[in-house]
N, C-alpha and C. Protein backbone atom coordinates (compact mmCIF):
# COMPACT_ATOMS: atom_id res chain seq x y z
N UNK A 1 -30.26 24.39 -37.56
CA UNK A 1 -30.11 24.63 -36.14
C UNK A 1 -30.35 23.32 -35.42
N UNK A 2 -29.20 22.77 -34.81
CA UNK A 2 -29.50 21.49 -33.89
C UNK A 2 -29.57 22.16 -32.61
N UNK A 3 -30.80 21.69 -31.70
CA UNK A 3 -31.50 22.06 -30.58
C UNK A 3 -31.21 20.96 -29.28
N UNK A 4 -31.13 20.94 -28.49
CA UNK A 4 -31.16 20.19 -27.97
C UNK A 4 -31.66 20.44 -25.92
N UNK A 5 -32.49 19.67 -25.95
CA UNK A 5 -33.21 20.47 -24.51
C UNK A 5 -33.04 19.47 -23.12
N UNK A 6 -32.56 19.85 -22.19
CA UNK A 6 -32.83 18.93 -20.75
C UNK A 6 -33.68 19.92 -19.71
N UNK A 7 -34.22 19.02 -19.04
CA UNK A 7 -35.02 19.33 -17.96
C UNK A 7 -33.54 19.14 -16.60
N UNK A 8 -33.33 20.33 -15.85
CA UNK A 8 -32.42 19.51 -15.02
C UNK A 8 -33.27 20.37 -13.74
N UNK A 9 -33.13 19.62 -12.26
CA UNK A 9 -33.23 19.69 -11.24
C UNK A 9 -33.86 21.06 -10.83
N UNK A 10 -32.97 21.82 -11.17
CA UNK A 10 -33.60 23.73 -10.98
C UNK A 10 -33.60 24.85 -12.56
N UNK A 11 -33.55 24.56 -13.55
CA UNK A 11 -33.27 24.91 -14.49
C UNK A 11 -34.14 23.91 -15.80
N UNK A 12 -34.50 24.70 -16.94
CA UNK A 12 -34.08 23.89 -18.56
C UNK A 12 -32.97 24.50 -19.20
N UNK A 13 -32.73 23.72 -19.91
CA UNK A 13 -31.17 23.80 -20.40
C UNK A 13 -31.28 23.63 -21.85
N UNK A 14 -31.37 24.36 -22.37
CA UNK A 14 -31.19 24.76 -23.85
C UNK A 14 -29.90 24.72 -24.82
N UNK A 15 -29.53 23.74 -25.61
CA UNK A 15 -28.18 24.07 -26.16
C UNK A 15 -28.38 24.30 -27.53
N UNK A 16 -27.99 25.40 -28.29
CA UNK A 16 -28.28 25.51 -29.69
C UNK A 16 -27.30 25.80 -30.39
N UNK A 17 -27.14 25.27 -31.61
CA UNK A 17 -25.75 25.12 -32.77
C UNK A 17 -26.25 25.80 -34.29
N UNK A 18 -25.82 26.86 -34.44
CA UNK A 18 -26.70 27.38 -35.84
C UNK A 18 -26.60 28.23 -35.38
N UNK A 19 -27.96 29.05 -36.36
CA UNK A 19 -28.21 30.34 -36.68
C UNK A 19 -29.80 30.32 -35.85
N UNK A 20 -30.06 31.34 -34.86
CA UNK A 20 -31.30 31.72 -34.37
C UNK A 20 -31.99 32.88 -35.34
N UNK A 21 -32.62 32.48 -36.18
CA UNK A 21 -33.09 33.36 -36.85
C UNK A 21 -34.55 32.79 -37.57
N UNK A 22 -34.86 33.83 -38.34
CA UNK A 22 -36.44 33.81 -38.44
C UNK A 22 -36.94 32.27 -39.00
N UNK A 23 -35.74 31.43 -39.64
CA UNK A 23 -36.04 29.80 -39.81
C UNK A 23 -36.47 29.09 -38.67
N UNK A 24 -35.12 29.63 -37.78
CA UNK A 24 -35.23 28.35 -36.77
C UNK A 24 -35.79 29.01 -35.68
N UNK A 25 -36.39 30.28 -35.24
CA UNK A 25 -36.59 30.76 -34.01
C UNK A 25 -38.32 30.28 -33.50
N UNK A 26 -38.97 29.50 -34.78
CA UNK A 26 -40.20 29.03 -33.97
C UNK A 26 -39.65 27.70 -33.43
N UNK A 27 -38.89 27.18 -34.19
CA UNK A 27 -38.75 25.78 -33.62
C UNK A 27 -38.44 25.86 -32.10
N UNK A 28 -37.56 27.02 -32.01
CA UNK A 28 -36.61 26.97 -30.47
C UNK A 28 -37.89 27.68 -29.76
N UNK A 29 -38.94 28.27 -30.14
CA UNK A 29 -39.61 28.46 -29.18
C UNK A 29 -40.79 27.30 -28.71
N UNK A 30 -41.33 26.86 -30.22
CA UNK A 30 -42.12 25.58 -29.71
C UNK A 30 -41.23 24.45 -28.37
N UNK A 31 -40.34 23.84 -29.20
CA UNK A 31 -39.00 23.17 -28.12
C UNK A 31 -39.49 23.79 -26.60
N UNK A 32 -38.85 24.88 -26.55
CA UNK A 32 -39.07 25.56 -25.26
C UNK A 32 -40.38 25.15 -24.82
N UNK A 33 -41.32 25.74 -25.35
CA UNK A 33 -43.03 25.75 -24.78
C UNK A 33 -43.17 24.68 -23.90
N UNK A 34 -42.70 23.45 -25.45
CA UNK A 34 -42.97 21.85 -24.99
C UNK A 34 -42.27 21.51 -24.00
N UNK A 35 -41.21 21.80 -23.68
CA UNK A 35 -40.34 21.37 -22.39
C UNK A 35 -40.85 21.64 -21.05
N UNK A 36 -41.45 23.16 -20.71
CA UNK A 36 -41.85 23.83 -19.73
C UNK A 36 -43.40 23.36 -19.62
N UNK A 37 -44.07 23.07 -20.49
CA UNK A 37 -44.88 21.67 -20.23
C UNK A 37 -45.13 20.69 -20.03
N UNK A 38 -44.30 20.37 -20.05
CA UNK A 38 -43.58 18.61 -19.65
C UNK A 38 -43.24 19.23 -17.90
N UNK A 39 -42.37 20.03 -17.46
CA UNK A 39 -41.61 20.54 -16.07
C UNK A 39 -41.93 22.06 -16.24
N UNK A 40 -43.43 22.33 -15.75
CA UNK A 40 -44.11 23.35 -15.23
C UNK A 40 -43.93 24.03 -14.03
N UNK A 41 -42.56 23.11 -13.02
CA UNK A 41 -42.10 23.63 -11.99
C UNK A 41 -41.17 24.62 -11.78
N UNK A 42 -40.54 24.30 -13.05
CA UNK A 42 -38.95 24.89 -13.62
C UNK A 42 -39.45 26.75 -14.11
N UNK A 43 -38.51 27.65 -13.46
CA UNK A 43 -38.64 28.85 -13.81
C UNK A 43 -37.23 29.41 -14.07
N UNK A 44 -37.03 28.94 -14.57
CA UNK A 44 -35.51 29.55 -15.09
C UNK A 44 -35.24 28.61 -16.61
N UNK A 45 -34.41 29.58 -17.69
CA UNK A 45 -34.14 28.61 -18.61
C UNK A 45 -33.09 29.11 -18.86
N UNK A 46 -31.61 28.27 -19.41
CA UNK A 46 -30.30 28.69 -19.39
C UNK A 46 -30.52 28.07 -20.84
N UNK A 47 -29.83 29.29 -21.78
CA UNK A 47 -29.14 29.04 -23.24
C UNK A 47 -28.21 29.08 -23.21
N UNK A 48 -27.82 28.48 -23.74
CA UNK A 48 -25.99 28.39 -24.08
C UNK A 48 -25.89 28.30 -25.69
N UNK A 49 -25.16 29.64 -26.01
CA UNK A 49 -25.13 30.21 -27.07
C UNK A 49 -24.03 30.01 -27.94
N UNK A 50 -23.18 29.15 -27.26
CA UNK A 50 -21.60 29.10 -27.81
C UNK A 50 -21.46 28.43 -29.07
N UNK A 51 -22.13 27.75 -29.55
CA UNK A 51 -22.29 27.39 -30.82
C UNK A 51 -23.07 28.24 -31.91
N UNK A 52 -23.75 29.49 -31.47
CA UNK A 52 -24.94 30.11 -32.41
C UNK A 52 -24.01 30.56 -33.15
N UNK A 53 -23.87 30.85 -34.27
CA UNK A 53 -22.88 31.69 -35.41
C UNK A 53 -23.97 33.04 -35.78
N UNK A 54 -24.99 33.40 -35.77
CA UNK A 54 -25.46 33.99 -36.26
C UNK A 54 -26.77 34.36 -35.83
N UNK A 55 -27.65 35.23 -35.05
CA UNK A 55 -28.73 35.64 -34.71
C UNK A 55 -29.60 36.97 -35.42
N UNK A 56 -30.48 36.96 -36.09
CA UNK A 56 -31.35 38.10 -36.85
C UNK A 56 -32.28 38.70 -35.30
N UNK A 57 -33.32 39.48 -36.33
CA UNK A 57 -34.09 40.25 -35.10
C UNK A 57 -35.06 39.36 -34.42
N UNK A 58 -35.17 38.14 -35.88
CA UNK A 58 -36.79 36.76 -34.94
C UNK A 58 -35.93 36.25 -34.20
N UNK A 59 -34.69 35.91 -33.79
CA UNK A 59 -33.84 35.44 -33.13
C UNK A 59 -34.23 35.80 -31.72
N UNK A 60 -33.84 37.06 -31.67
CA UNK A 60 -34.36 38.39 -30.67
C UNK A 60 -35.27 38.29 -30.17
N UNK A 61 -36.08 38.28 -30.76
CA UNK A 61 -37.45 38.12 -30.50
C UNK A 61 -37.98 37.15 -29.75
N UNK A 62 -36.81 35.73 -29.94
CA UNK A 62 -37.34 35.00 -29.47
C UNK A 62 -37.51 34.81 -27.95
N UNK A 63 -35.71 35.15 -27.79
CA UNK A 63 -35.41 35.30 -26.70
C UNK A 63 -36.35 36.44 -25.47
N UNK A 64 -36.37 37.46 -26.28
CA UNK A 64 -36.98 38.17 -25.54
C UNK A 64 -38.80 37.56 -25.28
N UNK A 65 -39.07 37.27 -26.10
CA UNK A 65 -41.12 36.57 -25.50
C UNK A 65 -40.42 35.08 -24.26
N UNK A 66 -38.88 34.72 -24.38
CA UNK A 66 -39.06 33.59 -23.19
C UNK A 66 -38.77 34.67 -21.95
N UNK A 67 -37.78 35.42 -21.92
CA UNK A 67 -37.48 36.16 -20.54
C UNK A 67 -39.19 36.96 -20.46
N UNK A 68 -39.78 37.35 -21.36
CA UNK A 68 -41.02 37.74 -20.92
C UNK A 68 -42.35 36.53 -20.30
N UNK A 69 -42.07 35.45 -20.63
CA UNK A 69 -42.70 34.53 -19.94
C UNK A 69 -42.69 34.86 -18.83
N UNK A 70 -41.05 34.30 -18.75
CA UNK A 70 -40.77 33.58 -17.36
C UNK A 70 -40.60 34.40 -16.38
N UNK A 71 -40.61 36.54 -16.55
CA UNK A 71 -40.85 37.14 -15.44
C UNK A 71 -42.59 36.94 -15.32
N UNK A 72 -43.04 36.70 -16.07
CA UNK A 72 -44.64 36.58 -15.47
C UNK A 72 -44.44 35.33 -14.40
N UNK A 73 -44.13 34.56 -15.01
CA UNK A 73 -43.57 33.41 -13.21
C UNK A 73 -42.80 33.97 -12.47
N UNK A 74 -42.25 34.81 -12.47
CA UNK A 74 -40.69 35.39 -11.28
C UNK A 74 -39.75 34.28 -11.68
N UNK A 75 -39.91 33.78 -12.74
CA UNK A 75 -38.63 33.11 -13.57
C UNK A 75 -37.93 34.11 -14.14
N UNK A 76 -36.63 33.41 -14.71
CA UNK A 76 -34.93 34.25 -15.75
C UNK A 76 -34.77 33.29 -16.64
N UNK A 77 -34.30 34.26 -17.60
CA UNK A 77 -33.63 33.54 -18.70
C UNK A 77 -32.25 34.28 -18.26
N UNK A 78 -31.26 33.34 -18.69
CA UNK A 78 -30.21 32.71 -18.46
C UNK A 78 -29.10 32.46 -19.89
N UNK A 79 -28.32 33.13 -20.28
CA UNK A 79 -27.84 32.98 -21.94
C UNK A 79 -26.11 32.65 -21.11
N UNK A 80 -25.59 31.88 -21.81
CA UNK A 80 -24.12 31.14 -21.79
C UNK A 80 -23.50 31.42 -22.73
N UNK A 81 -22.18 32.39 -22.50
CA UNK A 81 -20.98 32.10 -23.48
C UNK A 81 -21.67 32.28 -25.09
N UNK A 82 -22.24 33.44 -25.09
CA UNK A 82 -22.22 33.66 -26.97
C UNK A 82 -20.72 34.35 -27.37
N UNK A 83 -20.58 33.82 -28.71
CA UNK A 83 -19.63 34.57 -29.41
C UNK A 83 -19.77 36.00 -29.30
N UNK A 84 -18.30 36.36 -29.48
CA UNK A 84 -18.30 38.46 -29.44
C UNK A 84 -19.45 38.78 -30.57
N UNK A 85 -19.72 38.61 -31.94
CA UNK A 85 -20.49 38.66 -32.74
C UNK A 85 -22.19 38.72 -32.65
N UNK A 86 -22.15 37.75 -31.75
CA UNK A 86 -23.42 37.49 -31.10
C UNK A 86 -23.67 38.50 -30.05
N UNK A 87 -22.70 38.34 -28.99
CA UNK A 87 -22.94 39.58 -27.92
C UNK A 87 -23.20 40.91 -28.51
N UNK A 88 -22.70 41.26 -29.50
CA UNK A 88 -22.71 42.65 -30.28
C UNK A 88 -24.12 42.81 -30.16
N UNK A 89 -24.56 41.93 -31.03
CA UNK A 89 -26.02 42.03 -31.47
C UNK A 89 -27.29 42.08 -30.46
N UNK A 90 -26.47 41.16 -29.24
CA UNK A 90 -27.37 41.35 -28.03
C UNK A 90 -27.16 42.55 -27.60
N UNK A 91 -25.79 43.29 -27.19
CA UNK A 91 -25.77 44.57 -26.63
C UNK A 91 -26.53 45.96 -27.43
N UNK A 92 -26.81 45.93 -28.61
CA UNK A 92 -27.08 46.52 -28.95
C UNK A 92 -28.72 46.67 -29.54
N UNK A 93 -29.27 45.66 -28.73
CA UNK A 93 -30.83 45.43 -29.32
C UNK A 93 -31.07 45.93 -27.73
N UNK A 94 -30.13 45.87 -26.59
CA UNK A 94 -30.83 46.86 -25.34
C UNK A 94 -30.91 45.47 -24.34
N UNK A 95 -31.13 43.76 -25.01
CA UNK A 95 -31.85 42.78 -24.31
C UNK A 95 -30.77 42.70 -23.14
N UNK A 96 -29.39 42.94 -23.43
CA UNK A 96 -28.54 42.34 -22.10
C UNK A 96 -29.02 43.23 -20.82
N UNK A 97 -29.68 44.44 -21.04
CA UNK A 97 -30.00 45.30 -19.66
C UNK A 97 -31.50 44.72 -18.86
N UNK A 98 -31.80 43.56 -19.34
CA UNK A 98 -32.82 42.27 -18.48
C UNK A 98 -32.19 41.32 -18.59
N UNK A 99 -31.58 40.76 -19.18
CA UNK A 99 -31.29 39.11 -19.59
C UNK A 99 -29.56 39.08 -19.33
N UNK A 100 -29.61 38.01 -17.88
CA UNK A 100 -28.40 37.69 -17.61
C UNK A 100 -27.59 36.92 -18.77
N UNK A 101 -25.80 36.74 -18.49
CA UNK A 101 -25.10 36.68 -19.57
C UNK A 101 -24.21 35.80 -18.19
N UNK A 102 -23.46 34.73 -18.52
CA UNK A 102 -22.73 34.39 -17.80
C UNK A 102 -21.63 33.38 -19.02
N UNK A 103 -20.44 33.26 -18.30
CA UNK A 103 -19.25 33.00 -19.44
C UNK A 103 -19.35 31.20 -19.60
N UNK A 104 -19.80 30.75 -18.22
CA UNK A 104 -19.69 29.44 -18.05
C UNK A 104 -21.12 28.91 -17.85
N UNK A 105 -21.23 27.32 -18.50
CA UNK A 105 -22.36 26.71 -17.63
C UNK A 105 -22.64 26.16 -16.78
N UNK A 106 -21.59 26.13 -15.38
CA UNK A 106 -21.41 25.90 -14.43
C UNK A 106 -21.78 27.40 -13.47
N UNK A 107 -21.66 28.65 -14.20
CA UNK A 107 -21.99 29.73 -13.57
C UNK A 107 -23.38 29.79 -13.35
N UNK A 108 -24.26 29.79 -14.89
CA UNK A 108 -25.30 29.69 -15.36
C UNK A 108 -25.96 28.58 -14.19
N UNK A 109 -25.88 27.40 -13.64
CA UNK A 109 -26.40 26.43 -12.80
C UNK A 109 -26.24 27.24 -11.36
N UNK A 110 -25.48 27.69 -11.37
CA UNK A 110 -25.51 28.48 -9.58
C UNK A 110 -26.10 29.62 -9.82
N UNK A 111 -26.84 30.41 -10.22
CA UNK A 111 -27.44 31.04 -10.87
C UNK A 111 -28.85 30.89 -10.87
N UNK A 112 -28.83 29.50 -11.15
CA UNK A 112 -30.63 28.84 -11.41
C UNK A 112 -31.14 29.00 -9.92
């Protein structure tokens, strides 16, 4: 899983390539932690999923303990453009009925 994180203006910006699953889902959450510690101002975090091929339930999981953060701030998580494959797996774990979904990351930024 290549990770890759920015701090931008109203948002963090998360881009991930791989598989979110029980390998890589501490890394993407440490990543995360460390970022929102670094920019403790920032309450919103946008993933962009368009590269994930593959997500398990720690995947899930992960996602779901950040949107649970960040409503304890009155922060959102923010997910970009996953594959149909991927969406499946989100629609059907229940998470898309909290966790916004937007097609673009230009949507995702007006949004933040």
């Amino acid at each position: 899983m290549e990770i890759t994180v920015r701090a931008m203006p109203r948002a963090l910006f998360v881009r991930l390539d791989g598989e979110l699953d029980l390998h890589t889902a501490p890394e993407f959450k440490a990543r995360v932690k460390a970022a929102f510690e670094r920019a403790p101002h920032l309450t919103t975090l946008i993933v962009v999923l368009t590269d994930v091929r593959f997500i398990d339930s720690s995947g899930l999981g992960a996602l779901l303990a950040q949107y649970r953060e960040l409503s304890q701030r009155a922060g959102r998580l923010i997910l970009v453009d996953p594959r149909p494959s991927v969406l499946r797996v989100l629609e059907f774990s229940g998470l898309l009925r909290v966790i916004d979904v937007v097609e673009t990351e230009e949507k995702a930024l007006l949004r933040a």
